[in-house]
N, C-alpha and C. Protein backbone atom coordinates (compact mmCIF):
# COMPACT_ATOMS: atom_id res chain seq x y z
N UNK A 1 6.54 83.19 128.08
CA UNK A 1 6.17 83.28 126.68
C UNK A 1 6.97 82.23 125.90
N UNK A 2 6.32 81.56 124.87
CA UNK A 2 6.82 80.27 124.52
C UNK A 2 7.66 81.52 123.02
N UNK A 3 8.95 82.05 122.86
CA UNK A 3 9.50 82.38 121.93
C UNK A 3 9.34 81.76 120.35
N UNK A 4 9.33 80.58 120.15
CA UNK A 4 9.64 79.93 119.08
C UNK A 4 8.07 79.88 118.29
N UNK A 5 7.36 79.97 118.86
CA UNK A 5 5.54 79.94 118.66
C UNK A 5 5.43 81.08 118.55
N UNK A 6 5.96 81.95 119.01
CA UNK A 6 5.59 83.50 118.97
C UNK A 6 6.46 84.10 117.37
N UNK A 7 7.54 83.50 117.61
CA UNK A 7 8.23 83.69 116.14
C UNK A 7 7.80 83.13 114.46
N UNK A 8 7.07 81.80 115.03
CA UNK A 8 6.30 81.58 113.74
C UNK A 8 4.98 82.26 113.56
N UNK A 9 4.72 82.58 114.61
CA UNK A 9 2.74 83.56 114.16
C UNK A 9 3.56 85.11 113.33
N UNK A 10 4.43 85.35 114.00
CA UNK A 10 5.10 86.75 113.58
C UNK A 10 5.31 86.46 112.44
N UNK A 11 6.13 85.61 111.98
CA UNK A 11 6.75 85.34 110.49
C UNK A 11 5.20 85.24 109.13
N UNK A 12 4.26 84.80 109.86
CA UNK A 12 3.57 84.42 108.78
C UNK A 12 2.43 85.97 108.72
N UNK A 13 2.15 86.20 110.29
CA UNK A 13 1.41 87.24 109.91
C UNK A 13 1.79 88.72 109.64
N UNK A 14 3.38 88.62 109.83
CA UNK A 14 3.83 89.91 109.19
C UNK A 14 3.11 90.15 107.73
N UNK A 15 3.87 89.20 106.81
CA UNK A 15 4.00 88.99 105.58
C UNK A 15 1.89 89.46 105.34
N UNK A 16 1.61 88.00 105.71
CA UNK A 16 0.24 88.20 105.80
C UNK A 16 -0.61 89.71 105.39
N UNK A 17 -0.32 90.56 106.70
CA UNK A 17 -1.33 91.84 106.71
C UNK A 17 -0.63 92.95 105.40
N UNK A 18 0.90 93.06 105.89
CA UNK A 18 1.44 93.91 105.00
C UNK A 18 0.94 93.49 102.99
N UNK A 19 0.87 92.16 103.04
CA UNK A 19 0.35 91.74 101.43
C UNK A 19 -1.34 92.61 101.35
N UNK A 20 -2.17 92.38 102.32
CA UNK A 20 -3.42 92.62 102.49
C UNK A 20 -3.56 93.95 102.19
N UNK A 21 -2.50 94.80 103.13
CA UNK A 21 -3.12 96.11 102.69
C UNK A 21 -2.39 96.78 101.37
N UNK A 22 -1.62 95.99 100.58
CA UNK A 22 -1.27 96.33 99.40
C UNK A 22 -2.09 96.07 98.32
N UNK A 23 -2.79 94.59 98.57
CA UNK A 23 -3.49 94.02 97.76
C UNK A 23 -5.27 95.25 97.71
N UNK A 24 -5.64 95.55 98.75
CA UNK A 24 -6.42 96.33 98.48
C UNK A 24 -6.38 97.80 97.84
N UNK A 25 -5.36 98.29 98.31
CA UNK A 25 -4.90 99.44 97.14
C UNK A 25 -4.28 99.08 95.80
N UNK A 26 -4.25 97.78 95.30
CA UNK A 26 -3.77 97.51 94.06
C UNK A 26 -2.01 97.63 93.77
N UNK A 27 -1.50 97.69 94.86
CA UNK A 27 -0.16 97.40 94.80
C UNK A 27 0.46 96.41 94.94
N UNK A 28 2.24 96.10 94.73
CA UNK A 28 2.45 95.24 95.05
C UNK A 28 3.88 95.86 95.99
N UNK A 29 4.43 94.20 96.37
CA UNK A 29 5.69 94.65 97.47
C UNK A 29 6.57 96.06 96.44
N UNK A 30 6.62 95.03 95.45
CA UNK A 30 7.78 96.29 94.53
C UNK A 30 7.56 97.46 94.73
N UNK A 31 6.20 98.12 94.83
CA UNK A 31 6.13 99.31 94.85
C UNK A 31 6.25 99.98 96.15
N UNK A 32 6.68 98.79 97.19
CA UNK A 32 6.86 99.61 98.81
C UNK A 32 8.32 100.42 98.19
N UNK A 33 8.63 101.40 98.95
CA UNK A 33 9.76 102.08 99.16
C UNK A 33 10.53 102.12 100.76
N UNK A 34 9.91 101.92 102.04
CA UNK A 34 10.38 101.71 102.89
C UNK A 34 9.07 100.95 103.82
N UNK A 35 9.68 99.52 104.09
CA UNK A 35 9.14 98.95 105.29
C UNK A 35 9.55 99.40 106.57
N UNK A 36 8.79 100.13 107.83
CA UNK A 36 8.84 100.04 108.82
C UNK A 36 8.03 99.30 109.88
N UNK A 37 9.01 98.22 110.07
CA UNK A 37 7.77 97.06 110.73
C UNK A 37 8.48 97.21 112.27
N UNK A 38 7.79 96.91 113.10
CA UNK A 38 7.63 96.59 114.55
C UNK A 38 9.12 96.02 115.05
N UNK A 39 9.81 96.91 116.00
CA UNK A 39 11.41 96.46 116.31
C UNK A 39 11.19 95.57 117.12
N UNK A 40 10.41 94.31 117.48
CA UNK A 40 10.12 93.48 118.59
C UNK A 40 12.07 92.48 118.42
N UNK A 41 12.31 91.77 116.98
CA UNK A 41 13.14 91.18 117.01
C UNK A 41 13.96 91.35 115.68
N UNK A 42 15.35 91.45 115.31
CA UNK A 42 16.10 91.70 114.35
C UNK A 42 15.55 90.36 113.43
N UNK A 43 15.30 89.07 114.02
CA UNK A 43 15.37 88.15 113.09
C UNK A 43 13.70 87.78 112.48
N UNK A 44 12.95 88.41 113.03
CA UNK A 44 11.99 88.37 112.30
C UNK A 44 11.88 89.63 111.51
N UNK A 45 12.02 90.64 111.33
CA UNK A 45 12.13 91.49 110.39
C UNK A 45 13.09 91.04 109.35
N UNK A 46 14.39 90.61 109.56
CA UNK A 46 15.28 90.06 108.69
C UNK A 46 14.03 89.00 107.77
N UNK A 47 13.44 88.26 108.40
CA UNK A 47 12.81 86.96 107.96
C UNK A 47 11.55 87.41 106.92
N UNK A 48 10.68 88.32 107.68
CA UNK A 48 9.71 88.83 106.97
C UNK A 48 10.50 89.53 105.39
N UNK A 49 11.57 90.45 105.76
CA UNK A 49 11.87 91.09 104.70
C UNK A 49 12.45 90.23 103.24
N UNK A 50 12.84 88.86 103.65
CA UNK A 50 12.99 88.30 102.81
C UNK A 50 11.78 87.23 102.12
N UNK A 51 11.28 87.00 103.15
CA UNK A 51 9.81 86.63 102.47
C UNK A 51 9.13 87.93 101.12
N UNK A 52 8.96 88.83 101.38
CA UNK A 52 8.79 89.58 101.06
C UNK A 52 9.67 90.09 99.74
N UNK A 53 10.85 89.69 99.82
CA UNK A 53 11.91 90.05 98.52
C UNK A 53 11.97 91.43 98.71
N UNK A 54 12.56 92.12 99.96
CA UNK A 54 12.52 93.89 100.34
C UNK A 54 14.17 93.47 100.16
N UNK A 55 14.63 94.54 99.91
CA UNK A 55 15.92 95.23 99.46
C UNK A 55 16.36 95.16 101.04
N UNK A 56 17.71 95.53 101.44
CA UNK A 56 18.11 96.09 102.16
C UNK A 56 17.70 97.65 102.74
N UNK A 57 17.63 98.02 101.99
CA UNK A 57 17.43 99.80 101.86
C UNK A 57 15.95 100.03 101.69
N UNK A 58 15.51 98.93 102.11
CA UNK A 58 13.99 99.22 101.53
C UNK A 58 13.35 99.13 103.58
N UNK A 59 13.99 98.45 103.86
CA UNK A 59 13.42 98.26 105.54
C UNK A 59 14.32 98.88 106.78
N UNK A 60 13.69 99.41 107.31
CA UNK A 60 14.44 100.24 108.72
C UNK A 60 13.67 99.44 109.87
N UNK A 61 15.82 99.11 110.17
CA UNK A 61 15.74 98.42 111.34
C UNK A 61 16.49 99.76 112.31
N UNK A 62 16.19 99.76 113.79
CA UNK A 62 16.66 100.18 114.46
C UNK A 62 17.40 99.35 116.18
N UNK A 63 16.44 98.01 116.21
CA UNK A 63 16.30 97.43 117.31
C UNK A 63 18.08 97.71 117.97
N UNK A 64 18.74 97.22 116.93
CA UNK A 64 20.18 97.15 118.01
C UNK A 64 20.59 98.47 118.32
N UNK A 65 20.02 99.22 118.19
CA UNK A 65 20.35 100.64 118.99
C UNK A 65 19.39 100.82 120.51
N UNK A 66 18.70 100.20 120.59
CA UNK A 66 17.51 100.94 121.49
C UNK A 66 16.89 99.52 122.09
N UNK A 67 17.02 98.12 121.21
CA UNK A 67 16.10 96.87 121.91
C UNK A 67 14.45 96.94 121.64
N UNK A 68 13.87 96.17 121.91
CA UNK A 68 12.39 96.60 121.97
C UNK A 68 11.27 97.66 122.89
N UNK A 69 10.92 98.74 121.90
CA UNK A 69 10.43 99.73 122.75
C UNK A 69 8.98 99.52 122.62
N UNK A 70 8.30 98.80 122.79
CA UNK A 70 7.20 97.75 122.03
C UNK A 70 6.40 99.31 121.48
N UNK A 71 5.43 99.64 121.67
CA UNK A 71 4.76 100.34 120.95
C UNK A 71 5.19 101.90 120.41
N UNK A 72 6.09 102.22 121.42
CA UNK A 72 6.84 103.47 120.38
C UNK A 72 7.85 103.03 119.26
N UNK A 73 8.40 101.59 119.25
CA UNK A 73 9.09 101.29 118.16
C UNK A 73 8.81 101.71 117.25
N UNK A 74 7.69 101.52 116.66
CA UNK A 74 7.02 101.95 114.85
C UNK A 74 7.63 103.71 114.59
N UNK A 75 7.01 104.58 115.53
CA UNK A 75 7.43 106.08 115.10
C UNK A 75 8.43 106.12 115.55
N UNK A 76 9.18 105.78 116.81
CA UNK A 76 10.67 105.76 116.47
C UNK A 76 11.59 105.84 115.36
N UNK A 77 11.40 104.41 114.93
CA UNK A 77 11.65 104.23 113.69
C UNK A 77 11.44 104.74 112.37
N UNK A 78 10.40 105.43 112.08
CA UNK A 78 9.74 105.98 111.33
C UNK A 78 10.49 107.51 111.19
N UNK A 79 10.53 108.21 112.11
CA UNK A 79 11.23 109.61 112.59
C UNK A 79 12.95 109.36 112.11
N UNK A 80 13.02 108.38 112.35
CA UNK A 80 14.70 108.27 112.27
C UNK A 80 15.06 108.21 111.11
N UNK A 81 13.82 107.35 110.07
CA UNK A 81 14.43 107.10 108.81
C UNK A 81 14.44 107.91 107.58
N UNK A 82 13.25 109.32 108.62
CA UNK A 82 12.94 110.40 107.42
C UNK A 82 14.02 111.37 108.22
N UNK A 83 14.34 111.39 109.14
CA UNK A 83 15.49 112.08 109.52
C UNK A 83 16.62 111.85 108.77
N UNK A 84 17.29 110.64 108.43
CA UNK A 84 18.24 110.11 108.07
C UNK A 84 17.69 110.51 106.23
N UNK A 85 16.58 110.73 105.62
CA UNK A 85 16.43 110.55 103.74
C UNK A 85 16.40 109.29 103.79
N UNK A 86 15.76 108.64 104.62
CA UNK A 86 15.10 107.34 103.86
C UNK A 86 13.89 107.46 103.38
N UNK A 87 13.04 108.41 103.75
CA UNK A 87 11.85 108.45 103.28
C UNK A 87 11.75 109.88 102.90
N UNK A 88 10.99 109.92 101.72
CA UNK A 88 11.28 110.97 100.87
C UNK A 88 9.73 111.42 100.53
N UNK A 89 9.66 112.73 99.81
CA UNK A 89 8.08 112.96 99.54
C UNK A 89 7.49 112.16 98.41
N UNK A 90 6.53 111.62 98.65
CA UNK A 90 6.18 111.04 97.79
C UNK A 90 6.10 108.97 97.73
N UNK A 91 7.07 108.80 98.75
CA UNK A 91 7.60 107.17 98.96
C UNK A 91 6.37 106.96 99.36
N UNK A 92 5.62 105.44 99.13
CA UNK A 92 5.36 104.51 99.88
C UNK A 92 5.66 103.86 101.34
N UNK A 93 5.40 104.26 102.29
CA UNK A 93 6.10 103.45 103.62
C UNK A 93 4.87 102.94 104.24
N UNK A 94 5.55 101.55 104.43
CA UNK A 94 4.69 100.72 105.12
C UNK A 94 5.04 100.31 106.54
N UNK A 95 3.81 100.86 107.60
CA UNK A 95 3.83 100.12 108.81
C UNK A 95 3.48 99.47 109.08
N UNK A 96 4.11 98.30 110.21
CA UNK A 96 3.35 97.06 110.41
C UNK A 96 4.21 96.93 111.72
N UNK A 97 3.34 95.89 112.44
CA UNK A 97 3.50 95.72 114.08
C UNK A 97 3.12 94.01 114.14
N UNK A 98 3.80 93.78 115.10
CA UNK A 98 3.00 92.15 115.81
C UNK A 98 3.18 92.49 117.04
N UNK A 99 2.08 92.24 118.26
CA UNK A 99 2.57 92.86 119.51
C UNK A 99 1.57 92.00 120.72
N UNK A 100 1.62 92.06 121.52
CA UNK A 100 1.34 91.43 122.99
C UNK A 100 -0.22 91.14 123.17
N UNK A 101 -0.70 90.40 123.17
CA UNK A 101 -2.03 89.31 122.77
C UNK A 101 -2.01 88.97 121.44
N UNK A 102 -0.74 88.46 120.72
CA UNK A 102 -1.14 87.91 118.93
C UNK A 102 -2.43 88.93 118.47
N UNK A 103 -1.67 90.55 118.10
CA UNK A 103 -2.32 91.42 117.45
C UNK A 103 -1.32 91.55 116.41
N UNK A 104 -2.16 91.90 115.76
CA UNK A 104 -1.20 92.60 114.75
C UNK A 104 -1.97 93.59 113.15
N UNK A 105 -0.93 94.05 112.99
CA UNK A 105 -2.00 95.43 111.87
C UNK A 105 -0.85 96.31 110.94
N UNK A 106 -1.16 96.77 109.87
CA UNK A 106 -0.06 97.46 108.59
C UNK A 106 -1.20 98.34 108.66
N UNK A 107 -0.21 99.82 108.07
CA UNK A 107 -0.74 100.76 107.19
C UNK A 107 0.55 101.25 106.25
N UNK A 108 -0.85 101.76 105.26
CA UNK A 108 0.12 102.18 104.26
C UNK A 108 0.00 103.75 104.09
N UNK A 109 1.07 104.15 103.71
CA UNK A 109 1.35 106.00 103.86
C UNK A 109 2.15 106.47 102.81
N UNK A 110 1.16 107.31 102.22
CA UNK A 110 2.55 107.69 101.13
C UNK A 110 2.16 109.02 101.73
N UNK A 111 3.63 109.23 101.74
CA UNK A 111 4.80 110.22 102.39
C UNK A 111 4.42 111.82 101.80
């Protein structure tokens, strides 16, 4: 797998889908409350989240605990962060994935 090619499709189509499915419900980033995107790599979530202008506290990372669990990552993550009061009744949380054949897909969930 060519890494560095795989890191720029990630970077653009994170941003990409997660805008898409905000833009159709009439939201914007501001109104996410927690990004949970796909633990494939710390530095593209770092990357996306700043594209994005997400807070610290606004995105759950887990990767350096666990590495990439490719498709249980998302509810992993997801479980941990409403375990922990990151996600609360009522929040916005957004999922999003990039994963193995250049797929990739967001939903949005309020809590």
């Amino acid at each position: 797998m060519d890494g560095p090619a795989v890191f720029k499709v990630a970077v653009e189509k994170f941003p990409q889908v997660i805008r898409e499915a905000l833009a159709k419900n009439n939201l914007q980033t501001s109104d996410l409350n927690m990004l949970i995107p796909h633990q494939a790599n710390l530095r593209i979530s770092q990357f996306v989240q700043k594209k994005l202008g997400l807070r610290d506290d606004q995105v759950y990372n887990n990767i350096m605990q666990y590495g990439n669990t490719t498709a249980a990552s998302v509810p992993i993550a997801l479980c941990e962060a409403w375990e922990k009061g990151l996600v609360k009744d009522g929040d916005l949380v957004c999922l999003a994935a990039f994963g193995s054949g250049f797929t990739w897909a967001s939903a949005l969930l309020r809590w």
